[in-house]
C-alpha atoms as a PDB file:
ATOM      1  CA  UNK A   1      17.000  -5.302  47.222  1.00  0.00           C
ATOM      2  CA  UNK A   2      17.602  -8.704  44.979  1.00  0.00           C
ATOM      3  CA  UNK A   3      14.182  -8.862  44.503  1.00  0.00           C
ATOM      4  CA  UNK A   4      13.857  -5.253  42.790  1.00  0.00           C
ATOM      5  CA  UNK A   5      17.116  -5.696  40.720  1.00  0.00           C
ATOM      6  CA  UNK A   6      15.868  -9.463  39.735  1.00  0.00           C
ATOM      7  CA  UNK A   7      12.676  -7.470  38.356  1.00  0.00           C
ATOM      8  CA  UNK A   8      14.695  -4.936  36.273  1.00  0.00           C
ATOM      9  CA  UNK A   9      15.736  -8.607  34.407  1.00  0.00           C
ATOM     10  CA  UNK A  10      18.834  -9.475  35.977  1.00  0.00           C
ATOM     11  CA  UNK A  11      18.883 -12.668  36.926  1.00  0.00           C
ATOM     12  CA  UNK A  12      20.086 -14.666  40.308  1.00  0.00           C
ATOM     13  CA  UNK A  13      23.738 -14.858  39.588  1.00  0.00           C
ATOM     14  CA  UNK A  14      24.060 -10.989  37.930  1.00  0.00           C
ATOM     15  CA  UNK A  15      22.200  -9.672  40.819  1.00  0.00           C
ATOM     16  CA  UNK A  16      24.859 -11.404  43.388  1.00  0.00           C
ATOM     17  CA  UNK A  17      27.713 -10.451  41.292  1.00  0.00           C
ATOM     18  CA  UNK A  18      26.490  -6.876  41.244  1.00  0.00           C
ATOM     19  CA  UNK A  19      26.065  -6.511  44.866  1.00  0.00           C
ATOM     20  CA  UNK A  20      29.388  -7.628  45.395  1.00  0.00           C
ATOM     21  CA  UNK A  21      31.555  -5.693  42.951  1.00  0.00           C
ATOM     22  CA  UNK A  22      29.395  -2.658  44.505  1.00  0.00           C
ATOM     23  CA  UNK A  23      30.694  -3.234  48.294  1.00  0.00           C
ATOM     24  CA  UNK A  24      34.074  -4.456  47.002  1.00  0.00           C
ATOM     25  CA  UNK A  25      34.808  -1.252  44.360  1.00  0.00           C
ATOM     26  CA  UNK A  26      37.782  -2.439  41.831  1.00  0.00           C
ATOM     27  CA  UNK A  27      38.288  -5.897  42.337  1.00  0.00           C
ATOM     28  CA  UNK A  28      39.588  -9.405  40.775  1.00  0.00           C
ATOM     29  CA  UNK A  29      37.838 -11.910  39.407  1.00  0.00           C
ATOM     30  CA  UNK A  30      38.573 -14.227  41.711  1.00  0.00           C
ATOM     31  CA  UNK A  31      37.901 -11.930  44.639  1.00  0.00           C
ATOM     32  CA  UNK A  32      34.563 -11.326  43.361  1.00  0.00           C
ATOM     33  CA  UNK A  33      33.654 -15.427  43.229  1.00  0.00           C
ATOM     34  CA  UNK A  34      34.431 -15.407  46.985  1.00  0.00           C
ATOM     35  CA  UNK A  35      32.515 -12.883  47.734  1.00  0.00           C
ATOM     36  CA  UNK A  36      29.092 -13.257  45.332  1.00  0.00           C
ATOM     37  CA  UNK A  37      29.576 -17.141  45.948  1.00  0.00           C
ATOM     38  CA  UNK A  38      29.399 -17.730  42.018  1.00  0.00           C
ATOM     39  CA  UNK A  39      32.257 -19.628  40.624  1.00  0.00           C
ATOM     40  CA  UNK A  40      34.840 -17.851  38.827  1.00  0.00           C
ATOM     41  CA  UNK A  41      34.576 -19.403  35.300  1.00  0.00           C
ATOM     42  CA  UNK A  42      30.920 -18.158  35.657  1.00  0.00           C
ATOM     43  CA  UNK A  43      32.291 -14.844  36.874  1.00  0.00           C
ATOM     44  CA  UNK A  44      33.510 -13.819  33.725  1.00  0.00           C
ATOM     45  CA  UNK A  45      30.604 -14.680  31.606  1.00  0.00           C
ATOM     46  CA  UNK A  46      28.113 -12.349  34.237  1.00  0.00           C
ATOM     47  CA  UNK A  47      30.450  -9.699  33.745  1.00  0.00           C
ATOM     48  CA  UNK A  48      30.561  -9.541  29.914  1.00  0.00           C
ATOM     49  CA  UNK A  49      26.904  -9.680  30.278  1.00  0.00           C
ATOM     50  CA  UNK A  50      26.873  -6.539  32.819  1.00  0.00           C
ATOM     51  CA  UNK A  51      29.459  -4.730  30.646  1.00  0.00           C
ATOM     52  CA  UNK A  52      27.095  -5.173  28.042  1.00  0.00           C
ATOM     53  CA  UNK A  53      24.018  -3.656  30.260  1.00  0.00           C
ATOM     54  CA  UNK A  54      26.585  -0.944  30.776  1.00  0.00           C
ATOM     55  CA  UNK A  55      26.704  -1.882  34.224  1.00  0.00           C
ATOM     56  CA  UNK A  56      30.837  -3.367  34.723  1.00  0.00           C
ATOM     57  CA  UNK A  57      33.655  -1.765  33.671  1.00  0.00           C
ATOM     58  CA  UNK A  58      37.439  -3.267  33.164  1.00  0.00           C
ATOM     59  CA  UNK A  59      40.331  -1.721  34.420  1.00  0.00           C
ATOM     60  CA  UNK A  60      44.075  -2.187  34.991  1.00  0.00           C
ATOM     61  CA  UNK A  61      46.234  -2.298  37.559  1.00  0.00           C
ATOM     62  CA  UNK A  62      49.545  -3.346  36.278  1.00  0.00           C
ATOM     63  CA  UNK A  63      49.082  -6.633  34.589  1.00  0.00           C
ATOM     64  CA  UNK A  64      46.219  -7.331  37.013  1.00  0.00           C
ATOM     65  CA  UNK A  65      42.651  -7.668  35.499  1.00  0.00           C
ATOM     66  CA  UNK A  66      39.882  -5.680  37.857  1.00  0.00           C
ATOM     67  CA  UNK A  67      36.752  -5.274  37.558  1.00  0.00           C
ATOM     68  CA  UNK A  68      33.872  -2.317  39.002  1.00  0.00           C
ATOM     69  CA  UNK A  69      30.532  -1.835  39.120  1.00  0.00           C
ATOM     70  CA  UNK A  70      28.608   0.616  38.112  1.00  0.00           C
ATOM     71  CA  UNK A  71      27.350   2.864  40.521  1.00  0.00           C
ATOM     72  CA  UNK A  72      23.916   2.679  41.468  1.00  0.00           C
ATOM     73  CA  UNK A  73      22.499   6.028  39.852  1.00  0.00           C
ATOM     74  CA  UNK A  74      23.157   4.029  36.681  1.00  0.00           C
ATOM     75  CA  UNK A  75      20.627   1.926  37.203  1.00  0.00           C
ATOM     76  CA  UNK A  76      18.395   4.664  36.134  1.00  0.00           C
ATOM     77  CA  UNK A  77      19.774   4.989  32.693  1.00  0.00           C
ATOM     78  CA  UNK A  78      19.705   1.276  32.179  1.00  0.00           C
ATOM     79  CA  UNK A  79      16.154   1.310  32.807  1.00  0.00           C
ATOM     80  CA  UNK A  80      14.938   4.212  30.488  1.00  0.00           C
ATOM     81  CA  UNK A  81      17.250   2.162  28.386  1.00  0.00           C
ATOM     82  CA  UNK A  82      15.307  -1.151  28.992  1.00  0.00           C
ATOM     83  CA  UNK A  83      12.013   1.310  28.278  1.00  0.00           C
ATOM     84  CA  UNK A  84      13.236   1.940  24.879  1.00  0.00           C
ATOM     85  CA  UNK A  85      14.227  -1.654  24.291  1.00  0.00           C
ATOM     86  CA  UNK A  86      10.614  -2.863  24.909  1.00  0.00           C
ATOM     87  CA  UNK A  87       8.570   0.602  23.154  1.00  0.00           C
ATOM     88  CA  UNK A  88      10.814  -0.921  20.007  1.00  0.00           C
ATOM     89  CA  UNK A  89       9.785  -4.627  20.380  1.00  0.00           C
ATOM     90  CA  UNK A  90       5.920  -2.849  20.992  1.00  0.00           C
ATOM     91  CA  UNK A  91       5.941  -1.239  18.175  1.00  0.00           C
ATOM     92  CA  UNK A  92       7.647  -3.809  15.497  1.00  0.00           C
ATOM     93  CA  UNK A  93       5.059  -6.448  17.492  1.00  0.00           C
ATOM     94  CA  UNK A  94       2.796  -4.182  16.315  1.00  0.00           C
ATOM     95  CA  UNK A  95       3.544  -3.860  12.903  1.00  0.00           C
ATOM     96  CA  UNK A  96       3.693  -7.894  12.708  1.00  0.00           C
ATOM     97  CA  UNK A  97       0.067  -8.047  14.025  1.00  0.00           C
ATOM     98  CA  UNK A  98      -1.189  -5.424  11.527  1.00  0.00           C
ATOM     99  CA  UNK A  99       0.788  -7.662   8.635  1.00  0.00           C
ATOM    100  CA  UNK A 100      -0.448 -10.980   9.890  1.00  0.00           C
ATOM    101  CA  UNK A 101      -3.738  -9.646  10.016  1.00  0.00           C
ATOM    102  CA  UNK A 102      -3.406  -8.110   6.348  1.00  0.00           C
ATOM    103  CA  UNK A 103      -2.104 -12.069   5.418  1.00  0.00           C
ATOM    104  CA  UNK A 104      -5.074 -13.483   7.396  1.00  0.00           C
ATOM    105  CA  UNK A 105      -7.790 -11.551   5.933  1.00  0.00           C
ATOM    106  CA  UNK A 106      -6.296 -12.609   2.363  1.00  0.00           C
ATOM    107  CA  UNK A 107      -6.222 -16.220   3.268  1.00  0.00           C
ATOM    108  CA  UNK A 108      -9.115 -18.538   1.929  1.00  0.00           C
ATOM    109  CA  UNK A 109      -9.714 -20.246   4.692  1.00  0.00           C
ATOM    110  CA  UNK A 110      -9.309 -17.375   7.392  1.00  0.00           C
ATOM    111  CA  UNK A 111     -13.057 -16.637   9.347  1.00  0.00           C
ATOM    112  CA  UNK A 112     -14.492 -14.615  11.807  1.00  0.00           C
ATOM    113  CA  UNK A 113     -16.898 -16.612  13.851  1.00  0.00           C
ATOM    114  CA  UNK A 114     -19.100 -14.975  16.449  1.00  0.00           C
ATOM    115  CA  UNK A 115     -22.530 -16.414  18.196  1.00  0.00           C
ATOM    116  CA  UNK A 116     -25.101 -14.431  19.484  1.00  0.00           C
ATOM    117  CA  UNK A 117     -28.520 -15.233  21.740  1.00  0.00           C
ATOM    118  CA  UNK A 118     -31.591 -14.270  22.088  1.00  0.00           C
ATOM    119  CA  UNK A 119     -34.256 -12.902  20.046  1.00  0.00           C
ATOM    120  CA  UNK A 120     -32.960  -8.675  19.119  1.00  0.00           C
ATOM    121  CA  UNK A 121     -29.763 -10.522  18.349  1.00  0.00           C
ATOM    122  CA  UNK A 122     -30.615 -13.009  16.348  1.00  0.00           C
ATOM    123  CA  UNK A 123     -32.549 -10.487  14.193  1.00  0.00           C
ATOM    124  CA  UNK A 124     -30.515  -7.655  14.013  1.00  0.00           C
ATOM    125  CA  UNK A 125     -28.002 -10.097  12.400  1.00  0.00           C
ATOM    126  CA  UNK A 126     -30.283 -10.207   9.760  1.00  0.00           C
ATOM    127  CA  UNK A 127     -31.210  -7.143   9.464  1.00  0.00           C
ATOM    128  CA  UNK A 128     -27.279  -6.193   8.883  1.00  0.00           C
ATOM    129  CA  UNK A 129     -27.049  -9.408   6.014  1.00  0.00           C
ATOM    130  CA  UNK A 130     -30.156  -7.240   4.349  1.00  0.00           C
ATOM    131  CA  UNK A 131     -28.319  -4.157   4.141  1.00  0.00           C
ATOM    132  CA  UNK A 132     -25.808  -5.676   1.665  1.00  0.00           C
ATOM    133  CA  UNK A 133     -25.873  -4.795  -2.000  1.00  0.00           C
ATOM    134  CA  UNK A 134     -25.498  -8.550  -2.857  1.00  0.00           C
ATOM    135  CA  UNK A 135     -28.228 -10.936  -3.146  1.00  0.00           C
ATOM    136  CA  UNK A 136     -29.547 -12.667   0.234  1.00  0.00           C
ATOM    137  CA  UNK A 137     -29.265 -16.643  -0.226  1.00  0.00           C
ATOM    138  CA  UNK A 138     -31.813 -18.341   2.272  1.00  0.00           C
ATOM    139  CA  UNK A 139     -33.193 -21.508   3.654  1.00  0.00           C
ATOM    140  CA  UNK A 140     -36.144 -21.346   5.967  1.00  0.00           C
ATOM    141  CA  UNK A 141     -38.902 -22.616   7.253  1.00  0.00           C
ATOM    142  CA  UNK A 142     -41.669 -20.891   9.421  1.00  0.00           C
ATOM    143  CA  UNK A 143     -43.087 -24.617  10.615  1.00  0.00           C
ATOM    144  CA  UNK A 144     -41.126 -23.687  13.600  1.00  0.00           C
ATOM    145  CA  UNK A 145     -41.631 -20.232  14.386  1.00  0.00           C
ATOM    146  CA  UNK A 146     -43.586 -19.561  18.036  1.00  0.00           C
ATOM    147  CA  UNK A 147     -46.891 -18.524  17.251  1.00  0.00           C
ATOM    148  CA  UNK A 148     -46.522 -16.063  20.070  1.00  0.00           C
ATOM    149  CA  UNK A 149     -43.934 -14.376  18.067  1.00  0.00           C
ATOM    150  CA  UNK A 150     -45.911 -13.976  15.108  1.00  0.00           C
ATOM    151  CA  UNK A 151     -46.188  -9.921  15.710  1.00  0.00           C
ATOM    152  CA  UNK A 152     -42.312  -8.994  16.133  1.00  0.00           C
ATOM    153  CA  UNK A 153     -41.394 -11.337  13.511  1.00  0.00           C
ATOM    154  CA  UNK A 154     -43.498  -9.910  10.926  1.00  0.00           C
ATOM    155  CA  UNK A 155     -42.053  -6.141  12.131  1.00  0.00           C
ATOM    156  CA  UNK A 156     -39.072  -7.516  11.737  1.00  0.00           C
ATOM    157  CA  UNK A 157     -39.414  -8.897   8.279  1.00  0.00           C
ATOM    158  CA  UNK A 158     -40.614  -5.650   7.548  1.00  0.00           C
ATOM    159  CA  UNK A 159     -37.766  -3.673   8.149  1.00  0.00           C
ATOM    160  CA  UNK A 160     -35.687  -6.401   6.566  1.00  0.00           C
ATOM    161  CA  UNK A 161     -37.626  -6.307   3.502  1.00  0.00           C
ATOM    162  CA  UNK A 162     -37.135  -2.038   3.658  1.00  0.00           C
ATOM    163  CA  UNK A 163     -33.424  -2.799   3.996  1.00  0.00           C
ATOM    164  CA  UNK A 164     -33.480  -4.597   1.062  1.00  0.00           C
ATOM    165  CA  UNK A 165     -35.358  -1.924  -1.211  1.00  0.00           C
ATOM    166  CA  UNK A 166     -33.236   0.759  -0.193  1.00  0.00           C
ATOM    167  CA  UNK A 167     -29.963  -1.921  -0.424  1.00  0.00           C
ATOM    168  CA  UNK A 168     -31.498  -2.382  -4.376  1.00  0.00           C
ATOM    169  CA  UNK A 169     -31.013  -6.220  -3.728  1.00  0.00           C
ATOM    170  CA  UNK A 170     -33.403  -9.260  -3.571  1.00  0.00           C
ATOM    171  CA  UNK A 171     -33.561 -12.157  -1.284  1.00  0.00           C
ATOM    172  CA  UNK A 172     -33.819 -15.511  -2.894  1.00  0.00           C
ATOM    173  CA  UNK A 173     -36.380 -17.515  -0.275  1.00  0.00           C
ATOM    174  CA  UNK A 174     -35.901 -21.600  -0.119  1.00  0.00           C
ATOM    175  CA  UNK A 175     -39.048 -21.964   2.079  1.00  0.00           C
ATOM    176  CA  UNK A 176     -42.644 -24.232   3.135  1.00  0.00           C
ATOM    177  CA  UNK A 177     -45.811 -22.895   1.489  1.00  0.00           C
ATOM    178  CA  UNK A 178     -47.001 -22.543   4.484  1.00  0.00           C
ATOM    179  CA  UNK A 179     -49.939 -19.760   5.502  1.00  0.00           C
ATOM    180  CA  UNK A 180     -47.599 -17.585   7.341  1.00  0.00           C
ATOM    181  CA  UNK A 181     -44.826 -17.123   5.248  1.00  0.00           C
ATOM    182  CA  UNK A 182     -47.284 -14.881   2.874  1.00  0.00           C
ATOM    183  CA  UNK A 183     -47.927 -12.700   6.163  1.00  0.00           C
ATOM    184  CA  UNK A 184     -44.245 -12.333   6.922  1.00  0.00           C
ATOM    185  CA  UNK A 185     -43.336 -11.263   2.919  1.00  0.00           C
ATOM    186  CA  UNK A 186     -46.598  -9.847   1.796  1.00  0.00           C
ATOM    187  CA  UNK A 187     -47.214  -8.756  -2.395  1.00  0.00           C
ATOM    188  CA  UNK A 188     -46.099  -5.699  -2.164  1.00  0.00           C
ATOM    189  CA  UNK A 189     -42.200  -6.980  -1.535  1.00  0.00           C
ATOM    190  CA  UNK A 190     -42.579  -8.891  -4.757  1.00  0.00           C
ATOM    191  CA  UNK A 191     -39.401  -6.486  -6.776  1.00  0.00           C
ATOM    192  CA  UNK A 192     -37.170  -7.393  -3.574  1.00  0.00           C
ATOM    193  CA  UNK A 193     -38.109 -11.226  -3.446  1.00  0.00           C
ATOM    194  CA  UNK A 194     -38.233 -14.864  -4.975  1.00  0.00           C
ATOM    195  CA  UNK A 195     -39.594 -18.159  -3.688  1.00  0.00           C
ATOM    196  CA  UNK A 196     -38.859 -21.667  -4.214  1.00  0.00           C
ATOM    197  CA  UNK A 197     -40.942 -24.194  -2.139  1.00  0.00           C
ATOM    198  CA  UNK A 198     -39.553 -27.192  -0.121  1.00  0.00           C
ATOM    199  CA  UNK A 199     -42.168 -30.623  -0.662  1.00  0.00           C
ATOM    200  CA  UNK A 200     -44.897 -30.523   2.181  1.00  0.00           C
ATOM    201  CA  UNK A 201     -42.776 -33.041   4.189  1.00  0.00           C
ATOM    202  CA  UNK A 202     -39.615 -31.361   4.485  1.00  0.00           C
ATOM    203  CA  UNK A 203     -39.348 -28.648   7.097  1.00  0.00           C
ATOM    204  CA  UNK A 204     -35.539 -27.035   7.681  1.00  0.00           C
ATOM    205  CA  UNK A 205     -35.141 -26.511  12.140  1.00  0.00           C
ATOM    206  CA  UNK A 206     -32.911 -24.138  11.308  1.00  0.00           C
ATOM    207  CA  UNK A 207     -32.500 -20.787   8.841  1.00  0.00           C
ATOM    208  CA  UNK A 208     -29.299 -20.249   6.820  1.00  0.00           C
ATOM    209  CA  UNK A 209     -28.486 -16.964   5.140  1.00  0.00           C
ATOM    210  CA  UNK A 210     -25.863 -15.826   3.163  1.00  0.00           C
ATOM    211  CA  UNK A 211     -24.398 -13.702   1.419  1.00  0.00           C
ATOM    212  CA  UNK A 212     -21.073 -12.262  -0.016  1.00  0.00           C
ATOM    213  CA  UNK A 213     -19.044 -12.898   2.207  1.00  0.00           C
ATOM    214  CA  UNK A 214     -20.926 -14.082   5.703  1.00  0.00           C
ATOM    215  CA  UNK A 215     -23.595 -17.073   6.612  1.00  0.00           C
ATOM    216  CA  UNK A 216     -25.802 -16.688   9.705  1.00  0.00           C
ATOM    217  CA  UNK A 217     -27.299 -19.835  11.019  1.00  0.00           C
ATOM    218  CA  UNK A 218     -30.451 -19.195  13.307  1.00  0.00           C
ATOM    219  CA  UNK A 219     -32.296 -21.532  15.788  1.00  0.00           C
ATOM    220  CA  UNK A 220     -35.642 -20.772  16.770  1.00  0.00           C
ATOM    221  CA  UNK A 221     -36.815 -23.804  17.847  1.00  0.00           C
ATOM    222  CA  UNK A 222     -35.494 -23.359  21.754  1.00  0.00           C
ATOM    223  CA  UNK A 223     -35.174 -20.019  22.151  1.00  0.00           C
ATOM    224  CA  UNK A 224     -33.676 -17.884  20.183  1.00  0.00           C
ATOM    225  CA  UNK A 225     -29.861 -18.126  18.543  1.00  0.00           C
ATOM    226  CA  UNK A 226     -27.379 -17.557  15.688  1.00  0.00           C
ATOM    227  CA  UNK A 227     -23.856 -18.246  14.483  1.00  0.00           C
ATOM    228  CA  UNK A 228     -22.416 -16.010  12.127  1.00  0.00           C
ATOM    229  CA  UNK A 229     -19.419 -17.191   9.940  1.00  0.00           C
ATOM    230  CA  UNK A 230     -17.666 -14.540   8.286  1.00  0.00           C
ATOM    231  CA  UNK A 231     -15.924 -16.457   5.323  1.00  0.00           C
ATOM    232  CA  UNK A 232     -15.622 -15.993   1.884  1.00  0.00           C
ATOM    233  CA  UNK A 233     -15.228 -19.778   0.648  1.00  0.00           C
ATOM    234  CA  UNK A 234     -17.643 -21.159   2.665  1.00  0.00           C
ATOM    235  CA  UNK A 235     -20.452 -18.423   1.846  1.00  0.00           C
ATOM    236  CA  UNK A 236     -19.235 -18.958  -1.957  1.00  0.00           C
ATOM    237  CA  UNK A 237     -20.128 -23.079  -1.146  1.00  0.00           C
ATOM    238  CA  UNK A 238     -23.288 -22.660   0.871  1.00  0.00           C
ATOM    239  CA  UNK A 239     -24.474 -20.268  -2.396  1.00  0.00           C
ATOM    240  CA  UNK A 240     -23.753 -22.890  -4.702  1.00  0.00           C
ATOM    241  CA  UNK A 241     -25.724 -25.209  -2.496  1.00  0.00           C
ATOM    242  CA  UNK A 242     -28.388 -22.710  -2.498  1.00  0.00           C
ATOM    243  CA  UNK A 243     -28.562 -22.772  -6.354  1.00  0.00           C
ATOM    244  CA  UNK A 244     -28.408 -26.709  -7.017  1.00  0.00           C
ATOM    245  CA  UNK A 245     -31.333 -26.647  -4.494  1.00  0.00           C
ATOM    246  CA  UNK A 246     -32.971 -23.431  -6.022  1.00  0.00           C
ATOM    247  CA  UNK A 247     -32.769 -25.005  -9.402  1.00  0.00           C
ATOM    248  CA  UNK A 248     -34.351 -28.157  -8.552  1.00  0.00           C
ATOM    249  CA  UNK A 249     -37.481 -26.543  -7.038  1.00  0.00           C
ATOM    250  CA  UNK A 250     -40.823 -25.015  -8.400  1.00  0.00           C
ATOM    251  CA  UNK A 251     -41.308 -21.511  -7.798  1.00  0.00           C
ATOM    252  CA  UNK A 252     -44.920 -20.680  -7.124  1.00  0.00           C
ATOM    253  CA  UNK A 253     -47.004 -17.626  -5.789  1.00  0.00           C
ATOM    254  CA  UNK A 254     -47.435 -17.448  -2.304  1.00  0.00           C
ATOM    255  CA  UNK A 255     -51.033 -18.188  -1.274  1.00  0.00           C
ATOM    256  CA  UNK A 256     -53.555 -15.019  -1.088  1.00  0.00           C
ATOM    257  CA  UNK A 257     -54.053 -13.348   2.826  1.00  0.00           C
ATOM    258  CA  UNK A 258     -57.313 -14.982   2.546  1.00  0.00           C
ATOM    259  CA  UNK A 259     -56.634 -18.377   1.389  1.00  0.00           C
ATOM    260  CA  UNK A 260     -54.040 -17.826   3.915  1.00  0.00           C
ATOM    261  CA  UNK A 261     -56.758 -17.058   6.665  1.00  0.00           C
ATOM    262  CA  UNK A 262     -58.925 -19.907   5.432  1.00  0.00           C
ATOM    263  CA  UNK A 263     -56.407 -22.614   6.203  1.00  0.00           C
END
């Protein structure tokens, strides 16, 4: 029986107190200590607090001081009461988190990091950066790209370059002049796309795009994986990276599909 009144919240003490007033009926203070074992300065505290649960009452008898419990049936009330308490403390907890969030999402630094594995992943994460109105920012280079992959990737380009047409928005390209970056974007994506070229001797183990708002890093050297940051300020930085880069490049054609074949 302690143990199910202890889990309504009352504690040791208020439970013991409780139990005794109930076998007792109208009783003193002190009577109540000897009988519930608690000490009779505590005594009076527990029963303010079970007044205030609406579970002690005060009474009179002459100029004596008694106290009674409440009988049990009132237990019920004070839990639908207790239910009421904590739908309250729900609900303005609730309206906190939906005003923290509204404060987080306006704070510069606030991001929404998420990593994903694999290959579908990886590429569906760009795939969802190309269906953005704004401009695509990348780094990449195709040095590293499994030859084995060569078919899905360039299906997958595909449909990345047809997000981008029907977005209306290009995809600035920081890349190698390598042979098979013209099969991945071939001529007829020129409208959607622009090249810069890294020197021969630098090639990037990782691709970084951005745009408005989010930066995916990819890995495709072991196996397949990307981090996407969601983050306003650092996609801002990683863009103005892009463009001191971008503007310190040459931008030339890509190399015909049969130069390409011929190398």
């Amino acid at each position: 029986m302690k143990k199910e009144l202890k889990e309504l919240g009352l504690t040791d003490k208020e439970t013991d107190l409780y139990l005794a007033g109930l076998k007792l009926g109208p009783a003193t203070a002190q009577k109540l200590a000897e009988v519930s074992e608690v000490k009779r300065p505590t005594v009076y505290f527990i029963i303010d607090r079970l007044k205030k649960l609406g579970l002690a009452n005060q009474s009179y008898l002459g100029k004596k001081r008694l106290f009674e419990m409440a009988q049990p049936e009132k237990l019920a009330k004070f839990i639908t009461e207790e239910k009421e308490k904590l739908k309250k403390k729900e609900q303005g907890i609730n309206k906190i988190i939906s005003s923290l969030k509204v404060m987080a999402s306006k704070s510069e630094f606030a991001s929404d990091i998420k990593i994903y594995e694999g290959y579908d992943a990886t590429m569906d994460i760009l795939i969802k950066l190309g269906k953005t109105k704004s401009p695509t920012y990348s780094f990449y280079s195709s040095h590293y790209f499994p030859l084995e992959d060569y078919e899905k990737i360039k299906k997958t380009v595909a449909e990345f370059n047809k997000v981008k047409r029907m977005a209306k928005s290009k995809i600035y390209v920081i890349t190698d002049h390598i042979p098979l970056t013209s099969k991945f974007f071939p001529s007829a994506d020129e409208e959607i796309r622009e090249f810069r070229f890294l020197p021969e001797n630098i090639k990037l183990p990782a691709m970084v795009d951005i745009s408005e708002d989010t930066v995916a890093l990819s890995s495709v050297r072991n196996g397949y994986g990307c981090i996407v940051i969601k983050n306003k300020t650092i996609a801002e930085t990683l863009r103005i990276i892009h463009g001191i880069v971008w503007q310190s490049l040459e931008g030339k054609n890509l190399p015909e599909e049969k130069e390409a074949e011929k190398e």
